[in-house]
C-alpha atoms as a PDB file:
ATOM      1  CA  UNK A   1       6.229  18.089 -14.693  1.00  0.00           C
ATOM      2  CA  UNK A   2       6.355  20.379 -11.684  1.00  0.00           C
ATOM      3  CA  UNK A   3       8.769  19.606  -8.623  1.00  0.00           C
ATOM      4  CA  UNK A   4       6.229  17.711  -5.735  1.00  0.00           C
ATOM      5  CA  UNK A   5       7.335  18.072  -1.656  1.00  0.00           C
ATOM      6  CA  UNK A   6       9.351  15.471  -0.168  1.00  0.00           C
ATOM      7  CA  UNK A   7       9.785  15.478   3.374  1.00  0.00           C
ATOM      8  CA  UNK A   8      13.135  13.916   3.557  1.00  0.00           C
ATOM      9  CA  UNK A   9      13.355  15.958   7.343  1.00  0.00           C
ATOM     10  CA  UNK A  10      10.554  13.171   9.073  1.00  0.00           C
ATOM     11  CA  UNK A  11      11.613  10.164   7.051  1.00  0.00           C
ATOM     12  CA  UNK A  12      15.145   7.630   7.232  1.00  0.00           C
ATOM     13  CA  UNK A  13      15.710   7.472   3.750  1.00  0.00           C
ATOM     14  CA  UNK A  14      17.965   7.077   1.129  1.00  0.00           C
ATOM     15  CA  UNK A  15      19.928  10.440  -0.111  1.00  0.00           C
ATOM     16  CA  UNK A  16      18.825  11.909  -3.658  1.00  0.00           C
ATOM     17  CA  UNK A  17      14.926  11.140  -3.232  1.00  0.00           C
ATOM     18  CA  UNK A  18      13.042  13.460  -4.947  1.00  0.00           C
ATOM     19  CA  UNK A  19       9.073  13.737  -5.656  1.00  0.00           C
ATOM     20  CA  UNK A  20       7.490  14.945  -8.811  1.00  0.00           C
ATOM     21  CA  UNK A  21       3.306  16.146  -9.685  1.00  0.00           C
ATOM     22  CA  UNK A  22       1.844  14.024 -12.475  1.00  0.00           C
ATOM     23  CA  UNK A  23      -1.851  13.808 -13.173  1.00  0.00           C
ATOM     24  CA  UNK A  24      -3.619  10.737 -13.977  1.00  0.00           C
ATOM     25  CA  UNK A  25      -5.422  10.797 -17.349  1.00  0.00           C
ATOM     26  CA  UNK A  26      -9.076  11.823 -15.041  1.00  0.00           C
ATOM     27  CA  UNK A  27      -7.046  14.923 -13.979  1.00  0.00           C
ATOM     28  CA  UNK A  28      -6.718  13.657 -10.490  1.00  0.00           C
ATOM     29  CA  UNK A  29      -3.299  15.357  -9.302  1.00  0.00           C
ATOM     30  CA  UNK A  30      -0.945  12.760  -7.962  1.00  0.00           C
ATOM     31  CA  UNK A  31       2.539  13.015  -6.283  1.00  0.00           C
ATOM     32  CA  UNK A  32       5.102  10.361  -7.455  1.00  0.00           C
ATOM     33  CA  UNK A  33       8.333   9.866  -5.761  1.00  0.00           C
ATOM     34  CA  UNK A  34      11.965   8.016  -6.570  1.00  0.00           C
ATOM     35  CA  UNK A  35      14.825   7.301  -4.907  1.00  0.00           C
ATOM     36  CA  UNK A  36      17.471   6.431  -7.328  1.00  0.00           C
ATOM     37  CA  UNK A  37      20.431   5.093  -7.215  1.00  0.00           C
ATOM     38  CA  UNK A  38      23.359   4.877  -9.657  1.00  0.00           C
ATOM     39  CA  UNK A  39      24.275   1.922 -12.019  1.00  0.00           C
ATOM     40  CA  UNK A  40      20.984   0.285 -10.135  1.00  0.00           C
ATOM     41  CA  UNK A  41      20.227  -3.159 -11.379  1.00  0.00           C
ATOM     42  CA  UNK A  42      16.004  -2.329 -11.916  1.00  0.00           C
ATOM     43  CA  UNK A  43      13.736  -0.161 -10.291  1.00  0.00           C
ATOM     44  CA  UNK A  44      11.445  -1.586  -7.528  1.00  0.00           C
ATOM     45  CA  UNK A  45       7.803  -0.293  -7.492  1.00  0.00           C
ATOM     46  CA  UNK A  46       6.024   0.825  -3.802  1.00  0.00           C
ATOM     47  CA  UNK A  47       2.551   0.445  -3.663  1.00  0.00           C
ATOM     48  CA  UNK A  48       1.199   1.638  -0.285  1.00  0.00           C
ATOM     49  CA  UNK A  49      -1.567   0.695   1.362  1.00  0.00           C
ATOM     50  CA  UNK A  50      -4.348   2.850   2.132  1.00  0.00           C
ATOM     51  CA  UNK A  51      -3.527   6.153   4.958  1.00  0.00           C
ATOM     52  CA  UNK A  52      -0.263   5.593   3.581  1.00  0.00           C
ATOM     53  CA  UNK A  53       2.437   8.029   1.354  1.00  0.00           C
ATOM     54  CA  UNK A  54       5.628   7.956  -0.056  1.00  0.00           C
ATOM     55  CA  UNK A  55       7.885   9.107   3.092  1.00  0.00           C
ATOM     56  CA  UNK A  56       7.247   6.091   5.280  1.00  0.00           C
ATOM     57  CA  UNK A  57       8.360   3.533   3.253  1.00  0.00           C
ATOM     58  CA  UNK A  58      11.784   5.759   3.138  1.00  0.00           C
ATOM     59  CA  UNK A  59      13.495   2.971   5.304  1.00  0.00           C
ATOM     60  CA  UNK A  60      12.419   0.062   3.376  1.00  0.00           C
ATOM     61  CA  UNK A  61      13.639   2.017   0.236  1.00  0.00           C
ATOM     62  CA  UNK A  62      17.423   2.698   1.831  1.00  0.00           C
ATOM     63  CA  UNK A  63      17.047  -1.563   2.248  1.00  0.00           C
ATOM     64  CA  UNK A  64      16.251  -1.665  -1.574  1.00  0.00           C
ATOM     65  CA  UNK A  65      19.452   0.549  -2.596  1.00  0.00           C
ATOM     66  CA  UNK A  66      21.799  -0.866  -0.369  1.00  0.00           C
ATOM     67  CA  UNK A  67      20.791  -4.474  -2.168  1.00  0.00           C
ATOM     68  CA  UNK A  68      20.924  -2.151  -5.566  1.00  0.00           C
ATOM     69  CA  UNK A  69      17.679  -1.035  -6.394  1.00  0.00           C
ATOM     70  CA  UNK A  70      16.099   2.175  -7.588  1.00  0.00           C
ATOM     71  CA  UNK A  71      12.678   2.548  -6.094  1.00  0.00           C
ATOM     72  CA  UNK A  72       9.661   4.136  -7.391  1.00  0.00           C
ATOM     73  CA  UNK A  73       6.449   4.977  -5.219  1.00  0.00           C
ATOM     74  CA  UNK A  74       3.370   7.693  -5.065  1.00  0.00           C
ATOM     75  CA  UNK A  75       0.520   8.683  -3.129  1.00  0.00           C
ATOM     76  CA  UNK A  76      -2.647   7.004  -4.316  1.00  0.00           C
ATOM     77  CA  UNK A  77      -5.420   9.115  -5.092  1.00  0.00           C
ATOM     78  CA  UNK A  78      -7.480  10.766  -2.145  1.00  0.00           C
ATOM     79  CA  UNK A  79      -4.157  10.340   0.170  1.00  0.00           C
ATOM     80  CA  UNK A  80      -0.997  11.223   1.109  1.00  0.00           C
ATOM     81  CA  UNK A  81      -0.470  14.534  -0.504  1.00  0.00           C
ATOM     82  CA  UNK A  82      -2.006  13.642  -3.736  1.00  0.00           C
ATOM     83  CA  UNK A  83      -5.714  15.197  -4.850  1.00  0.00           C
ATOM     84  CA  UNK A  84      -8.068  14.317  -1.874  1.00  0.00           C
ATOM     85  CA  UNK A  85     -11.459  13.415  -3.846  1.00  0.00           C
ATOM     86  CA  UNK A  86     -14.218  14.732  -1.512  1.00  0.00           C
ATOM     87  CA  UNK A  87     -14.628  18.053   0.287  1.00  0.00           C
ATOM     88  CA  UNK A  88     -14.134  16.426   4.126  1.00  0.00           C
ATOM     89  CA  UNK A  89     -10.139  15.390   3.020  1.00  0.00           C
ATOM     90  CA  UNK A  90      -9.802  12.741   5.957  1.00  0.00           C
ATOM     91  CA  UNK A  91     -12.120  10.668   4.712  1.00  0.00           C
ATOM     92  CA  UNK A  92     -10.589   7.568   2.357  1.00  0.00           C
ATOM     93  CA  UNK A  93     -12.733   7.392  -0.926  1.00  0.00           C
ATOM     94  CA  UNK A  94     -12.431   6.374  -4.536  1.00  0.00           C
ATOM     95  CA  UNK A  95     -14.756   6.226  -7.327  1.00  0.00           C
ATOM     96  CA  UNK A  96     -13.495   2.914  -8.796  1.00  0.00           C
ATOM     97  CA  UNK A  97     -11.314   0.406  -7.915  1.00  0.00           C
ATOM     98  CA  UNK A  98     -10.091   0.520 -11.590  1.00  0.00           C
ATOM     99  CA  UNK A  99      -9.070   4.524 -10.861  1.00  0.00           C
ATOM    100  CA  UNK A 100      -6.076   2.976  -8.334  1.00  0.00           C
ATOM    101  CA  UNK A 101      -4.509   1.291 -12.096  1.00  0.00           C
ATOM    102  CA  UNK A 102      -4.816   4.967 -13.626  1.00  0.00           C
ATOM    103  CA  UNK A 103      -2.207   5.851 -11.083  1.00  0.00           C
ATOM    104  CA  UNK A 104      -0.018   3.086 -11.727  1.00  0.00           C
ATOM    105  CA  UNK A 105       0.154   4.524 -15.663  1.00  0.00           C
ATOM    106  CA  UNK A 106       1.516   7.494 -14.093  1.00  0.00           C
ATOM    107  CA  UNK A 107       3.862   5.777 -11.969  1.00  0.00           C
ATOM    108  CA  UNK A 108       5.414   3.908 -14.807  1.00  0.00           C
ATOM    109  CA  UNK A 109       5.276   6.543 -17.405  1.00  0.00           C
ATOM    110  CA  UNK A 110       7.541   9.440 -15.094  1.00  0.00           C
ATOM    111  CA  UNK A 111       9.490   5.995 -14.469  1.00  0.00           C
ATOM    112  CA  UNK A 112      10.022   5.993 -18.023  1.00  0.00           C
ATOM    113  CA  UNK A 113      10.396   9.935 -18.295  1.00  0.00           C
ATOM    114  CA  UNK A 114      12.712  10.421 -15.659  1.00  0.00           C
ATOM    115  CA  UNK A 115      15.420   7.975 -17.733  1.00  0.00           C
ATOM    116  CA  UNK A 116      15.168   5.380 -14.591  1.00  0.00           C
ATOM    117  CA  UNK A 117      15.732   1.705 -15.210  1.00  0.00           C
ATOM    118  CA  UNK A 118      12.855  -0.546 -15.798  1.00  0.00           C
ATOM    119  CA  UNK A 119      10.611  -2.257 -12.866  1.00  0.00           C
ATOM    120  CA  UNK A 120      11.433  -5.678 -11.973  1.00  0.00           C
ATOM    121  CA  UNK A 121       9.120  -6.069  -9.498  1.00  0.00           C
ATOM    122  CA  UNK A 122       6.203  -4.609  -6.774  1.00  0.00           C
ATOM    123  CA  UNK A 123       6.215  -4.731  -3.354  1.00  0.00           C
ATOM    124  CA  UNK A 124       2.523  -4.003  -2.258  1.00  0.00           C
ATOM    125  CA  UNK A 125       1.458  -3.901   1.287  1.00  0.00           C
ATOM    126  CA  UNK A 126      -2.295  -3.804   2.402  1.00  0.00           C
ATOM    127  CA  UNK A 127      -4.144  -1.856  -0.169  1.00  0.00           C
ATOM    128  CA  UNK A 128      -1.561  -1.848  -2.381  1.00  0.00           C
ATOM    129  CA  UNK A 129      -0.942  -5.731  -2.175  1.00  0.00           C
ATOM    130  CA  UNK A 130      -5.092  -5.511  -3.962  1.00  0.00           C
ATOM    131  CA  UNK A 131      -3.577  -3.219  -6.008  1.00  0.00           C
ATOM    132  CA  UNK A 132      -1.061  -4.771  -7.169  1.00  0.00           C
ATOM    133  CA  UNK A 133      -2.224  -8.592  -7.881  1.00  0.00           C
ATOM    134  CA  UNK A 134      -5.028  -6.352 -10.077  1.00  0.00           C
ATOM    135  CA  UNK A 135      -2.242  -4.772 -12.107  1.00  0.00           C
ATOM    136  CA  UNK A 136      -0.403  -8.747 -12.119  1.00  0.00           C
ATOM    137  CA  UNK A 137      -3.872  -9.594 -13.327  1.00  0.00           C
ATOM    138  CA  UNK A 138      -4.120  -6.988 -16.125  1.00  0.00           C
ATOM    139  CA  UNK A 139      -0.613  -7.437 -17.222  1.00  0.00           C
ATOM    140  CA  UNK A 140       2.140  -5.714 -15.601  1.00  0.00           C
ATOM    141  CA  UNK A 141       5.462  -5.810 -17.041  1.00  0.00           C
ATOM    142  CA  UNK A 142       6.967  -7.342 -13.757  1.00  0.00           C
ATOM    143  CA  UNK A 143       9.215 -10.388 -13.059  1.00  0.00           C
ATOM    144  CA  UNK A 144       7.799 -10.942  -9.478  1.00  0.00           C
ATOM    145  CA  UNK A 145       5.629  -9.501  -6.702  1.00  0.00           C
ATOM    146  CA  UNK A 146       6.603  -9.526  -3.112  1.00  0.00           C
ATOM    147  CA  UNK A 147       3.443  -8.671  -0.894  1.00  0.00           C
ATOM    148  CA  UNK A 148       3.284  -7.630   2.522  1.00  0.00           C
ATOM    149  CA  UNK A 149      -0.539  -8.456   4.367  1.00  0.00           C
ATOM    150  CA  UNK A 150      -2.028  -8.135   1.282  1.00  0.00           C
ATOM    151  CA  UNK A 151      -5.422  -6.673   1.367  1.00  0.00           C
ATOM    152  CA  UNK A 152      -7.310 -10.070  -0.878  1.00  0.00           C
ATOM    153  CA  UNK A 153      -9.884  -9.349   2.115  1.00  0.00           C
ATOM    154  CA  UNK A 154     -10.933  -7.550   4.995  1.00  0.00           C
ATOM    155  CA  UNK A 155     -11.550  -9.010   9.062  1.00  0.00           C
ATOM    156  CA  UNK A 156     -15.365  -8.670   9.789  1.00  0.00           C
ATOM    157  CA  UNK A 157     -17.145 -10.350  12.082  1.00  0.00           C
ATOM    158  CA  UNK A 158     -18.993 -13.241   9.899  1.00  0.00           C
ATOM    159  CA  UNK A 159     -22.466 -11.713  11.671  1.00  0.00           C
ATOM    160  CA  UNK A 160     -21.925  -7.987  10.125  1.00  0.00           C
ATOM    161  CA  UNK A 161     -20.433  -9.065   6.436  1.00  0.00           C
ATOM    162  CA  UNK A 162     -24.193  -9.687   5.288  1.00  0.00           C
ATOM    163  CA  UNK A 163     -25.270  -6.345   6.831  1.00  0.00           C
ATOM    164  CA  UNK A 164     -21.514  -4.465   5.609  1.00  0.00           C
ATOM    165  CA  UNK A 165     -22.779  -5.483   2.036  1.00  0.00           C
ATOM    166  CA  UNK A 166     -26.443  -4.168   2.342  1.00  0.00           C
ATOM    167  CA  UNK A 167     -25.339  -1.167   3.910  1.00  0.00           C
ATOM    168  CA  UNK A 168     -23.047  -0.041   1.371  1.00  0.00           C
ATOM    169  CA  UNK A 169     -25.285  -0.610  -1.481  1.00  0.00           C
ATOM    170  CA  UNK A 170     -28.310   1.243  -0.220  1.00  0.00           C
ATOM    171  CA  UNK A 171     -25.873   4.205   0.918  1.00  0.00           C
ATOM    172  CA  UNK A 172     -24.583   4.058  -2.811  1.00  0.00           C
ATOM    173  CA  UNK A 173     -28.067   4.011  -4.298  1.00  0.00           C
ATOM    174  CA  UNK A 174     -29.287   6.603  -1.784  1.00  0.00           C
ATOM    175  CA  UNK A 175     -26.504   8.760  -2.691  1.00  0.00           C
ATOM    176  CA  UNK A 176     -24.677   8.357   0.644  1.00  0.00           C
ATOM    177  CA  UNK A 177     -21.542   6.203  -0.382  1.00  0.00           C
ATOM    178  CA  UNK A 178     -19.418   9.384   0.811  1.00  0.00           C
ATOM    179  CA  UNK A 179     -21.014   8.130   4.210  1.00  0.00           C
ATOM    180  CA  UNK A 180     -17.613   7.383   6.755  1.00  0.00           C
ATOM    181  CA  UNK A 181     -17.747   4.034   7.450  1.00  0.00           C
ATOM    182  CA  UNK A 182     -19.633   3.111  10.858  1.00  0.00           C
ATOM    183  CA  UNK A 183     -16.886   2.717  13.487  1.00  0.00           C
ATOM    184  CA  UNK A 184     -13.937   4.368  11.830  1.00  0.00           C
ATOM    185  CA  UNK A 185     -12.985   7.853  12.788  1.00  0.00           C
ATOM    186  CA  UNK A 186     -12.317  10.659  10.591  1.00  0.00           C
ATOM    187  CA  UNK A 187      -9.012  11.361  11.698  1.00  0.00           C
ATOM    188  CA  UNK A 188      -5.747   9.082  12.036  1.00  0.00           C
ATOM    189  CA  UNK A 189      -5.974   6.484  14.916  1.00  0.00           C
ATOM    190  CA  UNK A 190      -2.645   6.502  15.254  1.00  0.00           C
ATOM    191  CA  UNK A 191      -2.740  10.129  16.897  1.00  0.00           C
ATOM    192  CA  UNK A 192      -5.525   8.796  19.208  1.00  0.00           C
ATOM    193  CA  UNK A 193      -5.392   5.225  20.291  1.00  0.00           C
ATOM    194  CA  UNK A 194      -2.360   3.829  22.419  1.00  0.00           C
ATOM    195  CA  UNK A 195       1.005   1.776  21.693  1.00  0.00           C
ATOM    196  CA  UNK A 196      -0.794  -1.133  23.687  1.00  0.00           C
ATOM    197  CA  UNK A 197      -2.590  -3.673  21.660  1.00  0.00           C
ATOM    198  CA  UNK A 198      -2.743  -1.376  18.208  1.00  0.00           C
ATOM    199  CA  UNK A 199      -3.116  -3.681  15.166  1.00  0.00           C
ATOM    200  CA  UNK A 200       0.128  -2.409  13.094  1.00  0.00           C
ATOM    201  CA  UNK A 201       3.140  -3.034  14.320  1.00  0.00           C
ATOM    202  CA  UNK A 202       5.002  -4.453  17.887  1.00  0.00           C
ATOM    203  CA  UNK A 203       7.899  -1.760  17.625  1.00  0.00           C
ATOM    204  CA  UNK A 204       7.300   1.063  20.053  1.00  0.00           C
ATOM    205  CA  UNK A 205       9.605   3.134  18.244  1.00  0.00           C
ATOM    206  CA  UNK A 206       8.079   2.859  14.227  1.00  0.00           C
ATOM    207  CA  UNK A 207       4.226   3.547  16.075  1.00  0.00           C
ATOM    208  CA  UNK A 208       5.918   6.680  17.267  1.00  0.00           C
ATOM    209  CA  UNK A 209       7.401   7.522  13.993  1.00  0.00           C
ATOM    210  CA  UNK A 210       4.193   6.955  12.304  1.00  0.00           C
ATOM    211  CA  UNK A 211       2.699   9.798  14.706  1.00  0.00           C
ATOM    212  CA  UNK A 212       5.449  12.228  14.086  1.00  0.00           C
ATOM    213  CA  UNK A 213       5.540  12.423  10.627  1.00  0.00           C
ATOM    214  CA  UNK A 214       1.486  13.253  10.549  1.00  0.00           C
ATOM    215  CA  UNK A 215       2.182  15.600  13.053  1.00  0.00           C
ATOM    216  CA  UNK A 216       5.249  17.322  10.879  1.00  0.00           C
ATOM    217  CA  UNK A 217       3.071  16.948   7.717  1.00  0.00           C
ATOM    218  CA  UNK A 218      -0.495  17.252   8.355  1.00  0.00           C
ATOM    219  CA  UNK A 219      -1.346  17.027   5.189  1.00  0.00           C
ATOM    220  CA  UNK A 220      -0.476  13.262   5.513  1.00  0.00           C
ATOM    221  CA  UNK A 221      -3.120  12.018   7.400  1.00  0.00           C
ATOM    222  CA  UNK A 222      -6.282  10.521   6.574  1.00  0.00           C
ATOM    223  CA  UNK A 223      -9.034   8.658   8.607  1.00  0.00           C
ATOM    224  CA  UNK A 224     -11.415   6.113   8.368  1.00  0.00           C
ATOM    225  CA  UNK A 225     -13.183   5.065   4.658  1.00  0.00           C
ATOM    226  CA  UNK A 226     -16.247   6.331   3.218  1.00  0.00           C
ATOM    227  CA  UNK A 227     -19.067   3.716   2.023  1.00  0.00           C
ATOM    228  CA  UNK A 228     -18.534   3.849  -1.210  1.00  0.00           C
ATOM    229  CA  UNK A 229     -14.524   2.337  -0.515  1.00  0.00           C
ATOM    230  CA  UNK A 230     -16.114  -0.647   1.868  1.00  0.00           C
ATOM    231  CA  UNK A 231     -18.563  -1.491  -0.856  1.00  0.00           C
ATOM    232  CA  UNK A 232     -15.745  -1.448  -3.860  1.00  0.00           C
ATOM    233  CA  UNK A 233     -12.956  -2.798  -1.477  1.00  0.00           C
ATOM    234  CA  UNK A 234     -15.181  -6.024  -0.489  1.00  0.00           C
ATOM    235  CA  UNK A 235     -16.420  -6.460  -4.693  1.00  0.00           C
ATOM    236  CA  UNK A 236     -12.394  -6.376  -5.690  1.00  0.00           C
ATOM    237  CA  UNK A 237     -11.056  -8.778  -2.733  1.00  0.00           C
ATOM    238  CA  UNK A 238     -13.907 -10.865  -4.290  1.00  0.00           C
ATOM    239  CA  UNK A 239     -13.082 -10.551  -7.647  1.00  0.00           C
ATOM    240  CA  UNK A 240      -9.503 -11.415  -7.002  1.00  0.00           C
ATOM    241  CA  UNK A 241     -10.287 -14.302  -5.364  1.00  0.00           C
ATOM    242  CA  UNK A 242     -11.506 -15.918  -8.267  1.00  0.00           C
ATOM    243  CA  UNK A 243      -8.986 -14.726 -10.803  1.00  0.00           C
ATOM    244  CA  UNK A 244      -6.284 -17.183 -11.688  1.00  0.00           C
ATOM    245  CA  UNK A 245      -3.002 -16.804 -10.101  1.00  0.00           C
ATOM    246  CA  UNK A 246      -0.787 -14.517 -12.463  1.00  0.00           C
ATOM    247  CA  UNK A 247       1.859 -16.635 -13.706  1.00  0.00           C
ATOM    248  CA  UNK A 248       5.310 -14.461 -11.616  1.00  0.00           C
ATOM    249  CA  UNK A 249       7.004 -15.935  -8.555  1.00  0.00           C
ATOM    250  CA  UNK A 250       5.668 -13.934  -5.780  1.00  0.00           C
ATOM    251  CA  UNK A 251       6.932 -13.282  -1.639  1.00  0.00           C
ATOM    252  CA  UNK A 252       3.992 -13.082   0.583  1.00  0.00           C
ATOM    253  CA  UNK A 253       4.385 -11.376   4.324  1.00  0.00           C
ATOM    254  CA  UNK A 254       2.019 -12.289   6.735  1.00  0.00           C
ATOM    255  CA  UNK A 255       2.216 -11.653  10.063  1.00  0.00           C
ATOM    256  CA  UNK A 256       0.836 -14.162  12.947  1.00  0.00           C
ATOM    257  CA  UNK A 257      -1.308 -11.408  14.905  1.00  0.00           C
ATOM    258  CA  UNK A 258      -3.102 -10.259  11.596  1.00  0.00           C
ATOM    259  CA  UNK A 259      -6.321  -8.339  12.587  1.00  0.00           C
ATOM    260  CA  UNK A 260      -6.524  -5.757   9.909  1.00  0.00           C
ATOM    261  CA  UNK A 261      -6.760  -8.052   6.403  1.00  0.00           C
ATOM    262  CA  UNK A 262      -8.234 -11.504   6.061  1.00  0.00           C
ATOM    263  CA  UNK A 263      -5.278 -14.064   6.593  1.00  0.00           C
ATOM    264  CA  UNK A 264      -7.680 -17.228   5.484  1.00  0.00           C
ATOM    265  CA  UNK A 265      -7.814 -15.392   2.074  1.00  0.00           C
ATOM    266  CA  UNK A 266      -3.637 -14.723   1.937  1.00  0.00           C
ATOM    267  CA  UNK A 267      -3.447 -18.434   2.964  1.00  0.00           C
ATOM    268  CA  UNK A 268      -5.776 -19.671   0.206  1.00  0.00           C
ATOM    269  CA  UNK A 269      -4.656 -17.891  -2.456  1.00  0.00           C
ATOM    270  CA  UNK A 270      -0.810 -18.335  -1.684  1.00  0.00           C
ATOM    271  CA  UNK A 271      -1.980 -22.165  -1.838  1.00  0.00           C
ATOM    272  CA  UNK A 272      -2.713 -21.660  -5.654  1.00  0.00           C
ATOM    273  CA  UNK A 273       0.021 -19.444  -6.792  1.00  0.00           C
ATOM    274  CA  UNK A 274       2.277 -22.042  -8.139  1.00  0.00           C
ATOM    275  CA  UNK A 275       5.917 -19.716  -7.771  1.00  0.00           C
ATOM    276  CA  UNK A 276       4.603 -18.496  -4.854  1.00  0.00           C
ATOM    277  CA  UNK A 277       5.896 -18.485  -1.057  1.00  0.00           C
ATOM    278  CA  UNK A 278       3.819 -17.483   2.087  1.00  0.00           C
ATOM    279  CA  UNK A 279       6.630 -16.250   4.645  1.00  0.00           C
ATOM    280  CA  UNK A 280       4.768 -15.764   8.544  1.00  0.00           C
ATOM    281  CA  UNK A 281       6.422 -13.946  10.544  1.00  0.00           C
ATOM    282  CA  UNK A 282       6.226 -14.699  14.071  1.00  0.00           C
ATOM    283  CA  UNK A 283       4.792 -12.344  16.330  1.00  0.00           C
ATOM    284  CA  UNK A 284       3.997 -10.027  13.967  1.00  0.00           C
ATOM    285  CA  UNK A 285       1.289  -7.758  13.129  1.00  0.00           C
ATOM    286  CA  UNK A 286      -0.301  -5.698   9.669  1.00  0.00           C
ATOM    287  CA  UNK A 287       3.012  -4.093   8.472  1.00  0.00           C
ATOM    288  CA  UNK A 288       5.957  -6.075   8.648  1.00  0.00           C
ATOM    289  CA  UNK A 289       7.954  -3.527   6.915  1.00  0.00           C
ATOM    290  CA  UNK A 290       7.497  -1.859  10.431  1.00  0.00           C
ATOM    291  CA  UNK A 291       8.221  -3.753  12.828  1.00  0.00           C
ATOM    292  CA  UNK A 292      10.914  -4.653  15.632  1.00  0.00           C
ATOM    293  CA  UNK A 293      14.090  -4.049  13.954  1.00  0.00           C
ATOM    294  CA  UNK A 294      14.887  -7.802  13.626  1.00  0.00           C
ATOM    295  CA  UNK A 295      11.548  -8.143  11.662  1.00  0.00           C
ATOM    296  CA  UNK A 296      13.061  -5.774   9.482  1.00  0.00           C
ATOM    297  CA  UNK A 297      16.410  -7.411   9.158  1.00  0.00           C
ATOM    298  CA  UNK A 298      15.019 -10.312   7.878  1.00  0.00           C
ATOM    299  CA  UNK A 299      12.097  -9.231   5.506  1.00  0.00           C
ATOM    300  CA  UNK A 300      15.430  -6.945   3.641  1.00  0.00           C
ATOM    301  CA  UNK A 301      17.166  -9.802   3.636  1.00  0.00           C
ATOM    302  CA  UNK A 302      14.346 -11.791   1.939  1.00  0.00           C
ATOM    303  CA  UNK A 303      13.207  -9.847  -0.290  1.00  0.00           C
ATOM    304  CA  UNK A 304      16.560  -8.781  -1.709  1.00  0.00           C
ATOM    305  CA  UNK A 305      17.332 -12.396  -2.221  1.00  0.00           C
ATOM    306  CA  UNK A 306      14.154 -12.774  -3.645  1.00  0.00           C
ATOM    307  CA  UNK A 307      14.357  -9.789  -6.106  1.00  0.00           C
ATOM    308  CA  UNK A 308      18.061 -10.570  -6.802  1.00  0.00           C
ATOM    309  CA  UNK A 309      16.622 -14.530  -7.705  1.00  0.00           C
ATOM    310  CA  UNK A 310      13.855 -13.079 -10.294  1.00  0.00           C
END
């Protein structure tokens, strides 16, 4: 294992954090990152959601070790500062949905390496939230998920879902799922579009953050998704939907001004999950975990109390 960079310089995180290279058992080079913390009760596993990376989630993880956690995290493949996996590296693509559980092998295995304590738990957000009730699905040695506007589907306009679907496919057959998606950009929105009316967060001050540390680190960013990620995002949201609830207690964020994931499929599958509690938090938009400082109060407060209950 070779030492990985962590920006600790653009990030409000915990002292000690530290991130290693790993690759995945494909080859695809991934960066994995820890903040621990002494005599910590259990390690708490970050899954990001996509554009995202380890550094900013470095607030939520000081939360974590001031209610005694270590936490674990990484760049997924084709983001963050892990192997990008086409040629044009801002544009969001995976080969299988299935790769995304090849990283989490690597995740737990430098857990295990590294002489940390074992996970108790995930907190997924987005991306990561699919992610993660796929790993829940396929076994994951967890006591309970806490998920943040988890990606089970994606907002579409019921008129252009039939016509998302067709178009994916034929790009795929054609040999053009590498395609960007039609009305995404290839670069970050976040260093175009303004404060007013974005879809992420209501705090001024963490959409300004989220600009900076692209800025600092260009490496970070990444825009809009190929073809090929539509196409396997929409089959797994699907797929999930139908898979029995895994049988841990899980948290569920969900903010009232969702416009980025599908709340009707949070609802209905937060309706099934039989330890499971749908939190909405008022006024809020895609990442909780980033907005108005009161927001955050309260989610660290939950989700300690829910970790600390598991």
């Amino acid at each position: 294992m070779t030492q990985a960079p962590y920006h600790a310089e653009i990030c409000n995180g915990p002292s000690g954090g530290y991130a290693l290279w790993r690759k995945a058992s494909d080859g695809v080079r991934l960066r994995i990152g820890f903040w621990p913390l002494k005599g910590a009760k259990a390690t708490v596993l970050i899954f990001t959601g996509r554009t995202e990376y380890i550094e900013k989630y470095a607030h939520v993880a000081l939360d974590l070790q001031a209610a005694g956690y270590t936490v674990a995290s990484l760049d997924w493949r084709g983001q963050g500062l892990s192997d990008r996996l086409m040629d044009d590296p801002y544009r969001g693509h995976v080969g299988s949905f299935d790769d995304y559980q090849k990283d989490i092998d690597v995740l737990l295995a430098t857990l295990a390496e590294e002489g940390l304590p074992a996970p108790c738990a995930l907190i997924g957000h987005s991306m990561g939230g699919c992610i993660g009730l796929r790993a829940l699905v396929n076994g994951l040695d967890v006591k309970g998920a806490v998920f943040s506007a988890p990606m089970w589907g994606i907002v579409m306009a019921p008129a252009l879902r039939p016509a998302a679907w067709a178009l994916s496919r034929i790009a795929a057959q054609a040999g053009l799922g590498g395609t960007l998606a039609p009305g995404t950009n290839k670069r970050s929105f976040i260093l175009s579009d303004p404060f007013e009316n974005n879809t992420l967060t209501r705090d001024r001050e963490m959409w300004a953050m989220m600009g900076a540390q692209i800025k600092a680190v260009p490496g970070l960013e990444l825009g809009g998704p190929s073809l090929d990620w539509v196409r396997l995002a929409m089959d797994e949201c699907a797929a999930l939907m139908r898979t029995s609830t895994p049988n841990v207690p899980a948290l569920t964020f969900l903010g009232d001004g969702e416009r980025i994931v599908e709340a009707s499929a949070i609802h209905d599958k937060m309706s099934t999950w039989p330890n499971g509690t749908l939190s909405i938090i008022k006024n809020g938009e895609h990442e909780a975990y980033m907005e108005v400082p009161e927001t955050r109060a309260r989610l660290a407060a939950e989700t300690a109390a829910f970790l600390d209950s598991l």
